[in-house]
Protein backbone atom coordinates (compact mmCIF):
# COMPACT_ATOMS: atom_id res chain seq x y z
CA UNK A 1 -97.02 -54.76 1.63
CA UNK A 2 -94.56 -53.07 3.93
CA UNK A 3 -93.36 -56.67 5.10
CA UNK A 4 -92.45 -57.01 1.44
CA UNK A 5 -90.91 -54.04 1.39
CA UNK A 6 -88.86 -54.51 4.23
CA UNK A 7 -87.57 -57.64 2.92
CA UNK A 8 -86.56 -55.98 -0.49
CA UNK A 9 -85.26 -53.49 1.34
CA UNK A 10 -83.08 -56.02 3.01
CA UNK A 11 -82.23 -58.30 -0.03
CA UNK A 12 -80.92 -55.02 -1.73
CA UNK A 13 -76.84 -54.89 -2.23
CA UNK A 14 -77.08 -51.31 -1.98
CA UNK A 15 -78.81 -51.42 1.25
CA UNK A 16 -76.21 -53.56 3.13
CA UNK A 17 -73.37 -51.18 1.47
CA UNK A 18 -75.29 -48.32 3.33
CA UNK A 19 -75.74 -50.01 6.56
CA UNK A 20 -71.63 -50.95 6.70
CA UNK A 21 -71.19 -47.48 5.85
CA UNK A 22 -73.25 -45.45 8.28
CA UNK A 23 -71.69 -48.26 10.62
CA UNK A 24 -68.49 -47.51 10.02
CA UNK A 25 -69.45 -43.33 9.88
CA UNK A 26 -70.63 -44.35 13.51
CA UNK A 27 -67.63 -46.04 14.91
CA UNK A 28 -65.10 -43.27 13.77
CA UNK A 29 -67.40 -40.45 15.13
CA UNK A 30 -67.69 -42.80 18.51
CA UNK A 31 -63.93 -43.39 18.57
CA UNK A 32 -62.75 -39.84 18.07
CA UNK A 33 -65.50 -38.90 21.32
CA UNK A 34 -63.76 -42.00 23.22
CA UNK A 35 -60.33 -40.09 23.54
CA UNK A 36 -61.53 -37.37 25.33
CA UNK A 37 -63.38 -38.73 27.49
CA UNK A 38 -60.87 -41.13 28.36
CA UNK A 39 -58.30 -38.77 29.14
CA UNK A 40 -60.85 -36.77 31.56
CA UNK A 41 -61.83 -39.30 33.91
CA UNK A 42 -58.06 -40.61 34.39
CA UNK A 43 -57.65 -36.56 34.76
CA UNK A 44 -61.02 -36.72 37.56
CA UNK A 45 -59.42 -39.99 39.18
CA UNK A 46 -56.29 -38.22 39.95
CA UNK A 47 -57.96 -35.16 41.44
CA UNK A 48 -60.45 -36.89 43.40
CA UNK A 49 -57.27 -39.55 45.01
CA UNK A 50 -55.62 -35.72 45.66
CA UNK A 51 -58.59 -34.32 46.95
CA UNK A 52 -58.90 -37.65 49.53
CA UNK A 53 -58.48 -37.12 52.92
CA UNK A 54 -56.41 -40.48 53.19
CA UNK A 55 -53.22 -40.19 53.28
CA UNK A 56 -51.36 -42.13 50.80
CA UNK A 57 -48.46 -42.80 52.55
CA UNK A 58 -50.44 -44.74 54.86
CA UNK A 59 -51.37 -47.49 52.17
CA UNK A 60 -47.45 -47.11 51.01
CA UNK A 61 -46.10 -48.27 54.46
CA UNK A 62 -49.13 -50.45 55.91
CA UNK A 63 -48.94 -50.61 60.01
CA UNK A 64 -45.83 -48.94 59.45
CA UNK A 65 -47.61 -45.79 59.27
CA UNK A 66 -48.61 -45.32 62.97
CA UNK A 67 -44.84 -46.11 63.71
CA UNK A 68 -42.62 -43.68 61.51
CA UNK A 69 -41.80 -40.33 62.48
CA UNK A 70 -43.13 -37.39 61.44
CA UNK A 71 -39.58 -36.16 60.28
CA UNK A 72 -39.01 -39.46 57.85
CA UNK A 73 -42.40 -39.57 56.74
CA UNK A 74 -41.92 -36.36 55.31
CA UNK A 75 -38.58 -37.63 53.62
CA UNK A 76 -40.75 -40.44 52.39
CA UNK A 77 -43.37 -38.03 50.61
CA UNK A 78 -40.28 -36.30 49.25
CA UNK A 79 -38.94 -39.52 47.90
CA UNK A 80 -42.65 -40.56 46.73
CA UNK A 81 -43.07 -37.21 45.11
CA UNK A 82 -46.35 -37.45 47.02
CA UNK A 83 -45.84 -33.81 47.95
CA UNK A 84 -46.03 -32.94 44.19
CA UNK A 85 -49.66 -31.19 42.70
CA UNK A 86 -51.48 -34.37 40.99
CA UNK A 87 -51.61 -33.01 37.61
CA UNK A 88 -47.98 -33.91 37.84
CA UNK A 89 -48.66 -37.69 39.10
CA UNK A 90 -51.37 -37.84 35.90
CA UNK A 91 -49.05 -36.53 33.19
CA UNK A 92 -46.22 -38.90 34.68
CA UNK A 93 -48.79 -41.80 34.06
CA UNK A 94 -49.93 -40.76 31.07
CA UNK A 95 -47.12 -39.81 28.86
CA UNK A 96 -46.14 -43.35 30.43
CA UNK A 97 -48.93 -44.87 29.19
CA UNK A 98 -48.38 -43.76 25.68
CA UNK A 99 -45.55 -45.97 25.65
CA UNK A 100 -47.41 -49.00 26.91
CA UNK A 101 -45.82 -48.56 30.31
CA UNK A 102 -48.87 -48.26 32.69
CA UNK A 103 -46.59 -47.87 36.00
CA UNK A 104 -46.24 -50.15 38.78
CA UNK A 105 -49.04 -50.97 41.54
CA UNK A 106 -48.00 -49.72 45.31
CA UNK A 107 -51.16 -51.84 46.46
CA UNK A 108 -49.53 -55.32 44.73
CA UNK A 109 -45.96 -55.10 43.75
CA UNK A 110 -46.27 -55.63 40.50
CA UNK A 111 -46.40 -54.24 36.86
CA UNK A 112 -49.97 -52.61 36.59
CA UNK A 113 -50.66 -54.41 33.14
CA UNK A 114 -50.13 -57.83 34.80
CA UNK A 115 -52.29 -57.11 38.02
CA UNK A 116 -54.68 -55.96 34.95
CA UNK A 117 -54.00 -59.23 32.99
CA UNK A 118 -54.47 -61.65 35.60
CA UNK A 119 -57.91 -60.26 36.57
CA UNK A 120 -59.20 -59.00 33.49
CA UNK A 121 -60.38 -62.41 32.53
CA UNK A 122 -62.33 -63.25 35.21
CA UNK A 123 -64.87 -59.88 35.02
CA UNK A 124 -64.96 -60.60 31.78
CA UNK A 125 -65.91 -63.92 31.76
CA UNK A 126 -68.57 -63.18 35.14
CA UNK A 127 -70.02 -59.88 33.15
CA UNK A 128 -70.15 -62.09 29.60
CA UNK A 129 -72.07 -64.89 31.21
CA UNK A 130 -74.52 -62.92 33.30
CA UNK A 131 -74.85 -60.39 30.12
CA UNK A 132 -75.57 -63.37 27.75
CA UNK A 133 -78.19 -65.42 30.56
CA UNK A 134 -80.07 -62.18 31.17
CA UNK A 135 -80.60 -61.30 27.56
CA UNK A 136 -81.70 -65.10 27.58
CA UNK A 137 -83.91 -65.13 29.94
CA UNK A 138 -85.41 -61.25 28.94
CA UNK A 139 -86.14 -62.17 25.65
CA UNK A 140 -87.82 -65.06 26.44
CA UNK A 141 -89.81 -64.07 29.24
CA UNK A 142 -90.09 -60.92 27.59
CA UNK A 143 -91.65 -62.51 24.72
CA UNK A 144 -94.16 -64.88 26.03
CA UNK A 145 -95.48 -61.86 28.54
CA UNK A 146 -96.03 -59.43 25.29
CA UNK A 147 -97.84 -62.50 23.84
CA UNK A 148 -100.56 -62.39 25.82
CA UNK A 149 -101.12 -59.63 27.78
CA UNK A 150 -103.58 -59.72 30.76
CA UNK A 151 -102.44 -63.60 31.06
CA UNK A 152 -101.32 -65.43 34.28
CA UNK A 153 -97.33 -65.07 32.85
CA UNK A 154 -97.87 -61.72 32.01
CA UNK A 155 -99.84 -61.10 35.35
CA UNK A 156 -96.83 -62.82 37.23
CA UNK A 157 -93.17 -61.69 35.62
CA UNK A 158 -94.06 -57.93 35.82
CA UNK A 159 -94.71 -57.19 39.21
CA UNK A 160 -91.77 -59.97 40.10
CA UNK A 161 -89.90 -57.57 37.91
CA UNK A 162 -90.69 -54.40 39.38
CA UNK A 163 -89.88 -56.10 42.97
CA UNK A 164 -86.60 -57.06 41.34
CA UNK A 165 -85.80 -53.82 40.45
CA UNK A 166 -86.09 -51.99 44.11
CA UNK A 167 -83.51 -54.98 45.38
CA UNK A 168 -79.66 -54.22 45.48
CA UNK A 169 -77.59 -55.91 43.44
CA UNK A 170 -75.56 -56.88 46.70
CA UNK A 171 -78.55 -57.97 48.58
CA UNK A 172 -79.91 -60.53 45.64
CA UNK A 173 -76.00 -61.70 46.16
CA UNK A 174 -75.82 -62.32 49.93
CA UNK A 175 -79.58 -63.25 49.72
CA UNK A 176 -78.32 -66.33 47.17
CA UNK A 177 -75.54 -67.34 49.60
CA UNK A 178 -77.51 -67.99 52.48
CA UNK A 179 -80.07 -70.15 50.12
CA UNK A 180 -77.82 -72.05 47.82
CA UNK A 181 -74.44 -72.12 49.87
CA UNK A 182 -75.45 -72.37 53.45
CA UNK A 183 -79.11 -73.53 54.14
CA UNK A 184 -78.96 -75.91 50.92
CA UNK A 185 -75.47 -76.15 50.47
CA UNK A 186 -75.30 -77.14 46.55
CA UNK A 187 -72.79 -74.35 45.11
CA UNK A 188 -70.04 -72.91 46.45
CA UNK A 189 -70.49 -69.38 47.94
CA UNK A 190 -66.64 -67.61 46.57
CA UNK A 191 -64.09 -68.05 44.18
CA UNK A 192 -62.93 -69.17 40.98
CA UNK A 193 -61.92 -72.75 42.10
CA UNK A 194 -62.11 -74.43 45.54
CA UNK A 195 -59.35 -73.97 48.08
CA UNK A 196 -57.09 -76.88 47.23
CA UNK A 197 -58.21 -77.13 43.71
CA UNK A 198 -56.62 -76.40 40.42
CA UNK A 199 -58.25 -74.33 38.03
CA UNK A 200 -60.75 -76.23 35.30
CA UNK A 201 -63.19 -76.12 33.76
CA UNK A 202 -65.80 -77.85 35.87
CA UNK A 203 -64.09 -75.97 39.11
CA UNK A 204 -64.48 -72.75 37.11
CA UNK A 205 -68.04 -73.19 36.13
CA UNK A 206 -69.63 -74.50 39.01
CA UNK A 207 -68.21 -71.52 40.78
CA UNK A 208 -69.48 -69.07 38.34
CA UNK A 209 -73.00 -70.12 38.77
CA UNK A 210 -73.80 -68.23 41.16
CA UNK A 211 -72.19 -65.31 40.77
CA UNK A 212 -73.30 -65.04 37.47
CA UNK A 213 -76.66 -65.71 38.29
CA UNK A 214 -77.12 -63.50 40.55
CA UNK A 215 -76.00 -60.97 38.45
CA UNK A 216 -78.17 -61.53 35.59
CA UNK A 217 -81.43 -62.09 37.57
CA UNK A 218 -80.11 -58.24 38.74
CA UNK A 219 -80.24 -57.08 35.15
CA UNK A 220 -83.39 -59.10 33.50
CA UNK A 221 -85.68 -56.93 35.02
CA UNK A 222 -84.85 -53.83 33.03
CA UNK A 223 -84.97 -55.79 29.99
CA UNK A 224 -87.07 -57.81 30.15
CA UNK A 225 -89.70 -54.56 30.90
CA UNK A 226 -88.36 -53.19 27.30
CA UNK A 227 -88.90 -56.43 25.55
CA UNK A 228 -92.06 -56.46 26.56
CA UNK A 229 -92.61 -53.07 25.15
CA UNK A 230 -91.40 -53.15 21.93
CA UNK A 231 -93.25 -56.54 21.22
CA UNK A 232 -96.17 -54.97 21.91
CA UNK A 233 -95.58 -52.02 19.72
CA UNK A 234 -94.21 -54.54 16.99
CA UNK A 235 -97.86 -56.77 17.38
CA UNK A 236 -99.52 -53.76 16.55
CA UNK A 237 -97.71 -52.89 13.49
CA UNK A 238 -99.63 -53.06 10.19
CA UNK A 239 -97.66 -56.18 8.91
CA UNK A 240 -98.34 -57.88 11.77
CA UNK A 241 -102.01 -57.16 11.69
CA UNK A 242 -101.70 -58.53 7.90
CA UNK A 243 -100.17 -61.73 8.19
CA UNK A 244 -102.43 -62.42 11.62
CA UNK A 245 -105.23 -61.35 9.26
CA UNK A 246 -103.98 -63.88 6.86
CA UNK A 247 -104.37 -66.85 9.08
CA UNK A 248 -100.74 -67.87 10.12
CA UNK A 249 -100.92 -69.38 13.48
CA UNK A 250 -99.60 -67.59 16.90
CA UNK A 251 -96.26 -68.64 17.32
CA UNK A 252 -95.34 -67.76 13.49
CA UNK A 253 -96.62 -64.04 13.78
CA UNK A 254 -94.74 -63.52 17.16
CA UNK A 255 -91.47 -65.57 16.04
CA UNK A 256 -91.21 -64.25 12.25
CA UNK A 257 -93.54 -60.87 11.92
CA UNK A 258 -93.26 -59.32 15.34
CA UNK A 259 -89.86 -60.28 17.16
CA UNK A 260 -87.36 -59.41 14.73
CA UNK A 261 -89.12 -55.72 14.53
CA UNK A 262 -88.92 -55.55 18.56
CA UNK A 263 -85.50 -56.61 18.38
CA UNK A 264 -83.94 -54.05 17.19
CA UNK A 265 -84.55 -51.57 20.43
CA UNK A 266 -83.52 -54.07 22.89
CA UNK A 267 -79.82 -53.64 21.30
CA UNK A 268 -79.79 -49.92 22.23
CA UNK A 269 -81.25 -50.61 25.36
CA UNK A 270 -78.13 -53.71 25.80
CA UNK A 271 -75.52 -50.50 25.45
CA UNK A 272 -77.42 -48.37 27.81
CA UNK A 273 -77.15 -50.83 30.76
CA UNK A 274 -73.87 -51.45 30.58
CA UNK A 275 -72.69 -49.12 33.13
CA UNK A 276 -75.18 -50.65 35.37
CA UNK A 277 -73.29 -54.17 34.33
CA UNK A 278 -70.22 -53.20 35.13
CA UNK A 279 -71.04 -51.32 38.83
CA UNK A 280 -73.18 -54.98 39.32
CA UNK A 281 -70.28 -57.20 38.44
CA UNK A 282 -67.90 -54.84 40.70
CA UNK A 283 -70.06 -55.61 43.45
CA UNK A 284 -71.06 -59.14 43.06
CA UNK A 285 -67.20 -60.03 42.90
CA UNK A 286 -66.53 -58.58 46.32
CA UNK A 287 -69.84 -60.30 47.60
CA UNK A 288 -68.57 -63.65 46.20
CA UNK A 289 -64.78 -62.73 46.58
CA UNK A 290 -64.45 -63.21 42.97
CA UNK A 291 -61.05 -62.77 41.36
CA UNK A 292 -61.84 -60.01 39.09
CA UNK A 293 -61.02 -56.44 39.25
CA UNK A 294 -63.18 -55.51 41.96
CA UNK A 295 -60.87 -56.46 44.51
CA UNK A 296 -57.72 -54.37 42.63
CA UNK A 297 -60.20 -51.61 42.34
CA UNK A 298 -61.14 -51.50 46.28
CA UNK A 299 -57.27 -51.84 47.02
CA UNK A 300 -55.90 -49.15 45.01
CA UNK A 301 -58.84 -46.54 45.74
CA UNK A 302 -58.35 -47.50 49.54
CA UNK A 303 -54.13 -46.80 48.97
CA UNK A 304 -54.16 -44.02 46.92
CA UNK A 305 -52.42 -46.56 44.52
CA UNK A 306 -52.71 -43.67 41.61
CA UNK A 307 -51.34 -45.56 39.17
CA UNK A 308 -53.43 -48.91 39.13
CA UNK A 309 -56.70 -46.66 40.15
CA UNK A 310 -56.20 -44.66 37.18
CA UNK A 311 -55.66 -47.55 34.81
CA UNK A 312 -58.85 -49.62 36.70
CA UNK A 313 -61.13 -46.80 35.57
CA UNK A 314 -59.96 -45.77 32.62
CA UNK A 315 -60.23 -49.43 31.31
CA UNK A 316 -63.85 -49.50 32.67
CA UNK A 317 -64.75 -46.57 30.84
CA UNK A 318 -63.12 -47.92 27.45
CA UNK A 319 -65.34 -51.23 28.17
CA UNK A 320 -68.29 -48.94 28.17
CA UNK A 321 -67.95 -46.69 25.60
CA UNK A 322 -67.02 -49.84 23.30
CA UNK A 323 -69.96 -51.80 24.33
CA UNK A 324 -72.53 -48.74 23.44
CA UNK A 325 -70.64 -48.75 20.32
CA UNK A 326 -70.98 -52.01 19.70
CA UNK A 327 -74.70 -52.52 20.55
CA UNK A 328 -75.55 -48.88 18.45
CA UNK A 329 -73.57 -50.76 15.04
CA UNK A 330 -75.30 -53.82 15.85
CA UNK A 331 -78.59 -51.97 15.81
CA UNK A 332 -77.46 -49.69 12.67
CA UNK A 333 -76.37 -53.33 10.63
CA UNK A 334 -79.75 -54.64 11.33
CA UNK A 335 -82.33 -52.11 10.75
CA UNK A 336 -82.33 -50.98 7.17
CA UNK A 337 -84.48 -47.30 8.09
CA UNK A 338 -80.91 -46.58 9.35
CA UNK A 339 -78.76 -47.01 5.77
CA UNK A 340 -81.67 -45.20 4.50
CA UNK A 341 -81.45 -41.95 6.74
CA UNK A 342 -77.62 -42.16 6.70
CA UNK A 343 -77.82 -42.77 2.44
């Protein structure tokens, strides 16, 4: 009976026109919070580079630094306008920004947008893969644990999980190298391409295994621990119970009844690890000198480079925030009990 009712529920026009509604109520309330928060943590990125005890003239001039005189470097802060409060350097950069001028990198040389642009791509593509293998792999393992629990898979994954969890991201990383890249040297252990290759695909992907990898055996844990617990909470539901007391074999219960039902937390709990996602990627691209933004992030925090910094982590946070609200209208499109308290 409540299976049926679900489904009507789901086959009503109304219904969808409240879910796209209460999605949309969610997106502009999630949007509106996204601007301040923005505009805070470039504001905390700038006070914390100020409040460094590096000196940013010394990532300006490089060796030069232990050569100049006291007298010019002071000129050179002068010229810099490093001498000026940062709340100056952030309103510089962000009236700047409005106008789709981001500044110009110390660190690089270049436009910040293009050191941006050119490595953009490349976290995106590492996070994407690792993001999409993990949820894989979660739901899957996730699944067949829930299924029956007590069993020798369910006896195995969870304490492999909970070891999983206490490991560093960094460690599973340099752990993988030694394995796969130097005692059984079958994938490469950095970059996008080899040395003297071009890009391709087939350079591209073979180096992204194990990167990527890594990364999402670093996240399946977590998940896999709250698949796991919502498909036992969904095996117990009364509609479950029904069509199990009706005779429909095993895998039809777990694949029709129960899995869609313990579906629909896993989304939320997608959004809420994407901070963790992004701090993973960051640290697997250094490990496997991947040519994301890891590298421009570690170069402009360790040059004071204010302007590239600032944009670094304020894209980050948009990446975030957008993800959570993508994952919370994902959930609110698919479970109709959320129309229904919005309507």
């Amino acid at each position: 009976m409540i299976a049926a009712d679900d489904e009507a529920l789901e086959a009503s026009p109304i219904s969808r026109r409240g879910r796209w509604a209460a999605a949309g109520r969610l997106a502009v309330r999630r949007l509106l919070i996204a601007v301040p928060i923005t505009v805070l943590v470039s504001m905390g990125v700038f006070a914390l580079a100020a409040a460094s005890p590096f000196d940013p003239l010394a990532g300006y001039l490089g060796d030069r630094y232990l050569t100049v005189g006291v007298d010019q470097a002071e000129v050179l802060r002068e010229q810099l306008g490093l001498n000026r409060p940062w709340i100056y350097w952030w309103w510089d950069w962000f009236t700047a920004g409005l106008h789709a001028d981001l500044g110009t990198s110390r660190s690089y040389g270049q436009p910040v947008a293009t050191v941006i642009g050119q490595r953009l791509p490349w976290t995106l593509l590492l996070a994407g893969t690792a993001l999409a293998l993990a949820v894989a792999i979660a739901i899957g393992a996730g699944v067949r644990s829930a299924a029956r629990p007590g069993g020798l898979v369910d006896r195995t994954l969870i304490p492999l999980a909970y070891v999983l969890q206490g490991i560093p991201t960094f460690v599973l990383g340099l752990g993988a190298i030694l394995l796969f890249a130097l005692t059984w040297p079958i994938l490469p252990a950095a970059g996008a391409t080899d040395a003297t290759a071009a890009v391709s695909v087939g350079q591209v992907a073979r180096h992204l295994v194990l990167p990527a990898s890594v990364l999402a055996i670093s996240q399946v844990p977590w998940l896999l621990l709250n698949v796991r617990q919502s498909m036992l909470a969904a095996l117990s539901a009364d509609h479950v119970q029904t069509a199990r007391a009706r005779g429909l074999p095993h895998r039809t219960v777990i694949r029709r009844h129960a899995l869609p039902g313990a579906l629909l937390p896993f989304l939320s709990v997608i959004g809420v690890r994407l901070p963790e996602l992004v701090v993973g990627a960051t640290l697997i691209e250094v490990v496997f000198s991947w040519p994301g933004i890891a590298a421009a992030t570690v170069s402009s925090a360790r040059t004071m480079d204010f302007a590239l910094l600032a944009a670094l982590t304020t894209l980050t946070t948009l990446l975030v925030l957008i993800g959570n609200m993508l994952a919370d209208i994902a959930y609110t499109l698919a479970d109709p009990r959320v129309s229904a308290d919005e309507q």
